[in-house]
N, C-alpha and C. Protein backbone atom coordinates (compact mmCIF):
# COMPACT_ATOMS: atom_id res chain seq x y z
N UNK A 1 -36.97 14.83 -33.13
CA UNK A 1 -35.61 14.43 -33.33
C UNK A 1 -34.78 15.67 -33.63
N UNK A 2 -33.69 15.69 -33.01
CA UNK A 2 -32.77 16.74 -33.31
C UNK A 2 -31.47 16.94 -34.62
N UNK A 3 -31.70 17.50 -35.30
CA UNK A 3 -30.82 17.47 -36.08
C UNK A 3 -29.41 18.08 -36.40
N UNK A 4 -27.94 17.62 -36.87
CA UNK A 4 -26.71 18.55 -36.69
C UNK A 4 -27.47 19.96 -37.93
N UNK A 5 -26.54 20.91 -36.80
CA UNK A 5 -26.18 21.95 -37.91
C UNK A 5 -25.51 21.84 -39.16
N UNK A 6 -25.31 22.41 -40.14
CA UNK A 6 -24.40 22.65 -41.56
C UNK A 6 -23.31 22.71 -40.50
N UNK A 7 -22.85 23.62 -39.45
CA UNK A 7 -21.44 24.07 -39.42
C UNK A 7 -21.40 23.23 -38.05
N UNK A 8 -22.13 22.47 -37.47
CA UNK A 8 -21.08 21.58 -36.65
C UNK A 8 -20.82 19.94 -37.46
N UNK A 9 -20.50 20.12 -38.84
CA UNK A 9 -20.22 19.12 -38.97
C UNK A 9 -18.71 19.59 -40.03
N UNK A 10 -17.82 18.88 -40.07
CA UNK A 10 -17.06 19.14 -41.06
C UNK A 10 -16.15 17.52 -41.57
N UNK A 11 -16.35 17.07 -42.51
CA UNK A 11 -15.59 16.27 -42.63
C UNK A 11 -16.13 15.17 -42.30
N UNK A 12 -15.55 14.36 -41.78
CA UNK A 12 -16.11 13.35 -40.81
C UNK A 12 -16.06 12.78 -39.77
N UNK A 13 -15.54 14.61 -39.16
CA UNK A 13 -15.60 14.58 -37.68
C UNK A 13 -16.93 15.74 -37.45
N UNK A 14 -17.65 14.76 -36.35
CA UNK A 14 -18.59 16.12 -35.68
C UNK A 14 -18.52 16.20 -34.51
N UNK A 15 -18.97 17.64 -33.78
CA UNK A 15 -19.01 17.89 -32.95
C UNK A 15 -20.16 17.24 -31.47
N UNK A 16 -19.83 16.55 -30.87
CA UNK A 16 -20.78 16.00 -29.96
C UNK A 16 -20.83 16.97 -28.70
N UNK A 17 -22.40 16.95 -28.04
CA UNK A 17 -22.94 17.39 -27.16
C UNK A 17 -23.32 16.49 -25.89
N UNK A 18 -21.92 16.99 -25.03
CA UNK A 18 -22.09 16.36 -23.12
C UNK A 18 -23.34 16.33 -22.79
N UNK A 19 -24.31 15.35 -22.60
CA UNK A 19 -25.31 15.63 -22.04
C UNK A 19 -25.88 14.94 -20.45
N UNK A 20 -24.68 14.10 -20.12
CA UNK A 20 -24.18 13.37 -18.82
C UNK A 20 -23.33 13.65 -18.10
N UNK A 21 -23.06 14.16 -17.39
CA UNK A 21 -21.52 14.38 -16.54
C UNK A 21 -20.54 13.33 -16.19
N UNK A 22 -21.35 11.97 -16.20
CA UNK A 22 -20.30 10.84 -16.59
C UNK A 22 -20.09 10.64 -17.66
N UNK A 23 -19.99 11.44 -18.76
CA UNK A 23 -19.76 11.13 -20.25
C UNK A 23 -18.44 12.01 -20.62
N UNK A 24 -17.63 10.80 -21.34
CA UNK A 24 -16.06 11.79 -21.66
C UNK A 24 -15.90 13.48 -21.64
N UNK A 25 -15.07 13.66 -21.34
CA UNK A 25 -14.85 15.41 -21.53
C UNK A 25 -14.20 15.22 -22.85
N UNK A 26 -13.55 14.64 -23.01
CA UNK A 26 -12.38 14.61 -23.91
C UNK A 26 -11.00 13.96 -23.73
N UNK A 27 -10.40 13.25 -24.66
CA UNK A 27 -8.85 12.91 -23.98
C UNK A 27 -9.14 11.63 -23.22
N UNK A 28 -10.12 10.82 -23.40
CA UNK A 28 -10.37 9.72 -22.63
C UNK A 28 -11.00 9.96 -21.01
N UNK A 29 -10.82 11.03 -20.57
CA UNK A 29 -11.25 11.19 -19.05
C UNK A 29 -12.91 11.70 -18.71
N UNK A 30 -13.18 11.33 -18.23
CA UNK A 30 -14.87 11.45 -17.81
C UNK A 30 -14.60 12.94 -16.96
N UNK A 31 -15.88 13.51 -17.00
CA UNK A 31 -15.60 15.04 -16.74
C UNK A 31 -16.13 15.17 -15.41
N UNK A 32 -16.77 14.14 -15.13
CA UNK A 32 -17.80 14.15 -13.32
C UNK A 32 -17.16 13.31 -12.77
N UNK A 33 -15.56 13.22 -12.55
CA UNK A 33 -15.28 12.10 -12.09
C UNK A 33 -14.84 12.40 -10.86
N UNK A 34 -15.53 11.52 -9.71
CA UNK A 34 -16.11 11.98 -7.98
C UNK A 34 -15.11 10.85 -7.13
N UNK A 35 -14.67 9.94 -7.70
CA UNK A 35 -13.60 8.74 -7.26
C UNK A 35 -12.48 9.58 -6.35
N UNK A 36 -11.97 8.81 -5.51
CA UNK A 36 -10.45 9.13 -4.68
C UNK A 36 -9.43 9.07 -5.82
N UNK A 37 -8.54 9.76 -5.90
CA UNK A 37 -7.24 9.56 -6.94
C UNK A 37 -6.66 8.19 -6.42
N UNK A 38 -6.64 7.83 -5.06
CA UNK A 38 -6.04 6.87 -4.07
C UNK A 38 -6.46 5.61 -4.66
N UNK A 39 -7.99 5.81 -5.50
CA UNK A 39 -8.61 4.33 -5.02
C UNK A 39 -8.31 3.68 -6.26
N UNK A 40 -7.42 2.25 -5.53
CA UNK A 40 -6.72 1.44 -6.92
C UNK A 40 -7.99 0.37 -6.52
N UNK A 41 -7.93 -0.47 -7.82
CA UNK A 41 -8.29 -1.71 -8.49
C UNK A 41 -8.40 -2.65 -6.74
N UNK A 42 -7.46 -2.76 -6.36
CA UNK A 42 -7.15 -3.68 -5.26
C UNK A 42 -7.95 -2.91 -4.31
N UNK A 43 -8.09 -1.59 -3.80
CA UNK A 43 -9.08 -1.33 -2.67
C UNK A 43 -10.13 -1.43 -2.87
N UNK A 44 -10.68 -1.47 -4.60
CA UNK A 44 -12.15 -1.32 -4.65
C UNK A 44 -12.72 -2.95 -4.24
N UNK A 45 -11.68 -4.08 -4.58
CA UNK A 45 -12.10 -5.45 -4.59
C UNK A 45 -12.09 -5.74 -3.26
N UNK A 46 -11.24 -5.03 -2.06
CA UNK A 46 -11.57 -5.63 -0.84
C UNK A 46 -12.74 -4.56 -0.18
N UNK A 47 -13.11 -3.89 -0.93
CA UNK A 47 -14.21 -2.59 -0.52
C UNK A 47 -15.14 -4.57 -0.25
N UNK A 48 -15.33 -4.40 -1.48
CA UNK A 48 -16.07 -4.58 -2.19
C UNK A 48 -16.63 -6.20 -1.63
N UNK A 49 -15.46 -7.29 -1.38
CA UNK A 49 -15.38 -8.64 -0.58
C UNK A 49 -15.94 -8.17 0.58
N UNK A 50 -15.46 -7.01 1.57
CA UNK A 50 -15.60 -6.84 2.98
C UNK A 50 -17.50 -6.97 3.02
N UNK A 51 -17.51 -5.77 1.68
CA UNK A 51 -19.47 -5.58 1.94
C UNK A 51 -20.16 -6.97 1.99
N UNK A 52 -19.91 -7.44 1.11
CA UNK A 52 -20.36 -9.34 0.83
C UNK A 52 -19.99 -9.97 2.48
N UNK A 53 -18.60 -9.89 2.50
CA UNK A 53 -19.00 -10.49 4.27
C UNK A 53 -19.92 -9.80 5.14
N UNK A 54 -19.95 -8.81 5.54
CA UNK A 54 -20.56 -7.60 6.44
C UNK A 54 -21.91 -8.52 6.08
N UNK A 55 -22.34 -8.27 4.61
CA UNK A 55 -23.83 -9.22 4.48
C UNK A 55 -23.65 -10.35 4.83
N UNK A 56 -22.92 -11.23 4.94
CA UNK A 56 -22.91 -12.90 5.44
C UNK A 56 -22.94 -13.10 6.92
N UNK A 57 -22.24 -11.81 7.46
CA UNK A 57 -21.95 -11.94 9.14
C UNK A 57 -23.30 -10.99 9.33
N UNK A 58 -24.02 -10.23 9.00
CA UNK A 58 -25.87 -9.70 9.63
C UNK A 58 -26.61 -11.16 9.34
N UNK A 59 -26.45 -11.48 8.22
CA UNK A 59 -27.51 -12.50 8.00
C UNK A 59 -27.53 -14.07 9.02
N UNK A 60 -25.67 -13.90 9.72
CA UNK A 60 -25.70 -15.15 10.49
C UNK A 60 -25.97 -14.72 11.99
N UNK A 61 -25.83 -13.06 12.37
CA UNK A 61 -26.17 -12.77 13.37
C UNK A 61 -27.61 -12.69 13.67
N UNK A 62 -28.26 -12.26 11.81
CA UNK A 62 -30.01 -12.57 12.60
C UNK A 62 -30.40 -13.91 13.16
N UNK A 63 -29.96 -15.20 12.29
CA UNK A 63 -30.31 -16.00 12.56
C UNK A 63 -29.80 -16.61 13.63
N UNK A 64 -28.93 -16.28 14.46
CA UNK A 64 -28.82 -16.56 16.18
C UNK A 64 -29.73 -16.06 16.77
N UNK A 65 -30.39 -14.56 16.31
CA UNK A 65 -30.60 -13.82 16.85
C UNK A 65 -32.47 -14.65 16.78
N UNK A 66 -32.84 -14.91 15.90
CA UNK A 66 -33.84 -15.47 15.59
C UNK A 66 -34.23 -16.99 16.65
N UNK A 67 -32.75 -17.85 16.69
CA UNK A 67 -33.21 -18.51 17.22
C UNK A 67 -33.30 -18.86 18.63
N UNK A 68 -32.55 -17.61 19.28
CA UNK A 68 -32.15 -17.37 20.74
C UNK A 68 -33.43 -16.79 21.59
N UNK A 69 -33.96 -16.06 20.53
CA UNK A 69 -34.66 -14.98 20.84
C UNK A 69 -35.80 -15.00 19.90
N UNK A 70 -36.96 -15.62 19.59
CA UNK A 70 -37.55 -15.32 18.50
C UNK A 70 -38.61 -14.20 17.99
N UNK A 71 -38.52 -14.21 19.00
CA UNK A 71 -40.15 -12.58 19.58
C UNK A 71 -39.44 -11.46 19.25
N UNK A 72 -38.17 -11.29 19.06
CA UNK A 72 -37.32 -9.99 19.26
C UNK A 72 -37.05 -9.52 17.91
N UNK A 73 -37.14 -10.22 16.11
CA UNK A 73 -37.33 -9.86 15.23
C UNK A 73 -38.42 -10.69 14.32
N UNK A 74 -38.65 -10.30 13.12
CA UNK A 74 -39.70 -10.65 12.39
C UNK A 74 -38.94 -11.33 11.69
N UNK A 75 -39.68 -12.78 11.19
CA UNK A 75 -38.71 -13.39 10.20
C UNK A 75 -38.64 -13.05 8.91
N UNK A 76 -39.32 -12.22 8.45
CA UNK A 76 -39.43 -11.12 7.01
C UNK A 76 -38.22 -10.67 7.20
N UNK A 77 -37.49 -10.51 8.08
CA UNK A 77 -36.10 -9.46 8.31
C UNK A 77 -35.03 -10.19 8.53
N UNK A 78 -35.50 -12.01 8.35
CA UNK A 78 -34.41 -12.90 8.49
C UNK A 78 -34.12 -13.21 6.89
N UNK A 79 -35.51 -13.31 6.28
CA UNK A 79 -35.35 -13.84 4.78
C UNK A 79 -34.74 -13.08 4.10
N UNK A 80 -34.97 -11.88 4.30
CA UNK A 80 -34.61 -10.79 3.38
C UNK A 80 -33.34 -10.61 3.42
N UNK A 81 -32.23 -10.43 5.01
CA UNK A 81 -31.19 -10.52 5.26
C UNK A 81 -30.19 -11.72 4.64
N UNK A 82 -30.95 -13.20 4.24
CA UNK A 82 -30.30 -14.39 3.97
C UNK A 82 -30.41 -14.33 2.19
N UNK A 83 -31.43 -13.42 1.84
CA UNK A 83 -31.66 -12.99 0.10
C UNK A 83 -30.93 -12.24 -0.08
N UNK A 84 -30.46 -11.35 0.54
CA UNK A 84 -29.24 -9.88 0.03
C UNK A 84 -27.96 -11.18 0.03
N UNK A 85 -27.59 -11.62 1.63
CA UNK A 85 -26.55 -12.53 1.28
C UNK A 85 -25.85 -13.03 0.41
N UNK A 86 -27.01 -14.09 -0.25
CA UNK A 86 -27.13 -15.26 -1.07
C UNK A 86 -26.71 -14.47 -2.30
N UNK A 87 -27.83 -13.68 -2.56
CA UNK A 87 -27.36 -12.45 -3.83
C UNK A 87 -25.89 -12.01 -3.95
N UNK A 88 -25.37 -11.62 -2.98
CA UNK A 88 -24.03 -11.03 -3.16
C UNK A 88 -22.98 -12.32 -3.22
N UNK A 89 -23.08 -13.22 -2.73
CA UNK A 89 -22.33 -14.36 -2.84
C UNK A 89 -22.03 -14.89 -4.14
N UNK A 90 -23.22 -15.18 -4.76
CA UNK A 90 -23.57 -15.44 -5.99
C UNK A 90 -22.92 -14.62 -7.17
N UNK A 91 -23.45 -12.98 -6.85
CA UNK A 91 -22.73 -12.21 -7.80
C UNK A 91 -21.12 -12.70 -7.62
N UNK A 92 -20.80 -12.47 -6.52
CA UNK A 92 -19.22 -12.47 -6.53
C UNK A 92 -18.54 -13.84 -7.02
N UNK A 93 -19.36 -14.47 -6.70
CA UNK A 93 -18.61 -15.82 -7.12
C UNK A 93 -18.69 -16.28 -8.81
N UNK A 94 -19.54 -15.53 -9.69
CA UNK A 94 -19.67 -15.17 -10.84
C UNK A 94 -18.82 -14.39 -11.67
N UNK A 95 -18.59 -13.48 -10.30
CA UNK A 95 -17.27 -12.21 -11.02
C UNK A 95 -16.27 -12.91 -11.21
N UNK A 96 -16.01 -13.53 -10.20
CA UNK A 96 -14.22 -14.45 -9.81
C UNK A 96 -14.38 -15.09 -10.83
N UNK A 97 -15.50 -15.87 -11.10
CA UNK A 97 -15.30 -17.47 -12.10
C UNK A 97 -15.13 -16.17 -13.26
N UNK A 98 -15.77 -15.12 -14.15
CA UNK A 98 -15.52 -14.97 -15.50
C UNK A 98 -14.33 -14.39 -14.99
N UNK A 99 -13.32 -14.02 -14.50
CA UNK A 99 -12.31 -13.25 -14.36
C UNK A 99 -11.06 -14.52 -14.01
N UNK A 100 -11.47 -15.24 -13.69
CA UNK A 100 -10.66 -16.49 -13.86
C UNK A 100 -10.36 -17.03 -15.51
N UNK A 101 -11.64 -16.66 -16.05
CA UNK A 101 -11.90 -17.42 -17.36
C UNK A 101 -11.58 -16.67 -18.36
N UNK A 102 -11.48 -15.21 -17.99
CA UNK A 102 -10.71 -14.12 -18.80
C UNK A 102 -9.46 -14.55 -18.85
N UNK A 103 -8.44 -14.86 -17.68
CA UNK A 103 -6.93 -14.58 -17.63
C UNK A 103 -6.81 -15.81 -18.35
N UNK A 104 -7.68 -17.13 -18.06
CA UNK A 104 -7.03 -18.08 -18.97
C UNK A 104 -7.12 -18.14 -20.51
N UNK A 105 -8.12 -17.26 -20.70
CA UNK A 105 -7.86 -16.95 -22.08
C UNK A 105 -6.95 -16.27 -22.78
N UNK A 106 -6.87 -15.04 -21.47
CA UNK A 106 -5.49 -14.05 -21.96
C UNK A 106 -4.51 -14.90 -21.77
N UNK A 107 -4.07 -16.18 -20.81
CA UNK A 107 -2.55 -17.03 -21.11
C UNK A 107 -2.62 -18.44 -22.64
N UNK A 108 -3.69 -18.42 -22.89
CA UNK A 108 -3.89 -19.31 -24.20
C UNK A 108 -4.03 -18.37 -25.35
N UNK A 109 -3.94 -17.15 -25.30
CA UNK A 109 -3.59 -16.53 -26.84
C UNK A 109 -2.02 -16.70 -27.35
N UNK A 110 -2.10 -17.19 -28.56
CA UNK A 110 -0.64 -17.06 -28.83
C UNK A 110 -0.53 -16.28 -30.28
């Protein structure tokens, strides 16, 4: 275990040691921060919807693809495609519902 020095402590402020590059610099701002200046709140959520479809539209193209054609993929590569899906659907539709359930809390504080 590591212990402070006598002189990095004074008071009852001490001195802390960066040991993450995603960890504050100081001043509230993270010091490894690799983001677009561009990228607002609203691009990351349709980033973010588009990927969830992109997975809903592979997983409905395997399964045409499966049943048009069945020799032409493995169905290990249908399940797995309809499990990422399902997964991301799920997450998202989890996010929306507590973020629904946030704002109505934030309009019932008084």
């Amino acid at each position: 275990m590591e212990y402070l020095k006598f002189d990095q402590v004074s008071g009852h402020k001490l001195t802390l040691k960066q040991t993450d590059p995603r960890h504050f610099a100081g001043a509230g701002t993270p010091s490894g921060r690799t983001e677009k200046p561009d990228q607002t709140f609203e691009n990351m959520m349709f980033e973010a919807l588009n990927g969830v479809n992109k997975l809903q539209q592979e997983s409905d193209s395997l399964n045409v693809q499966m049943i048009t054609d069945p020799d032409s993929i493995d169905a290990h590569d249908v399940t797995i495609a309809m499990a990422k899906a399902n997964t991301a659907l799920a997450l998202t539709k989890a996010v929306i519902d507590r973020g629904i359930k946030a704002y109505k809390e934030i309009l019932s504080i008084r």
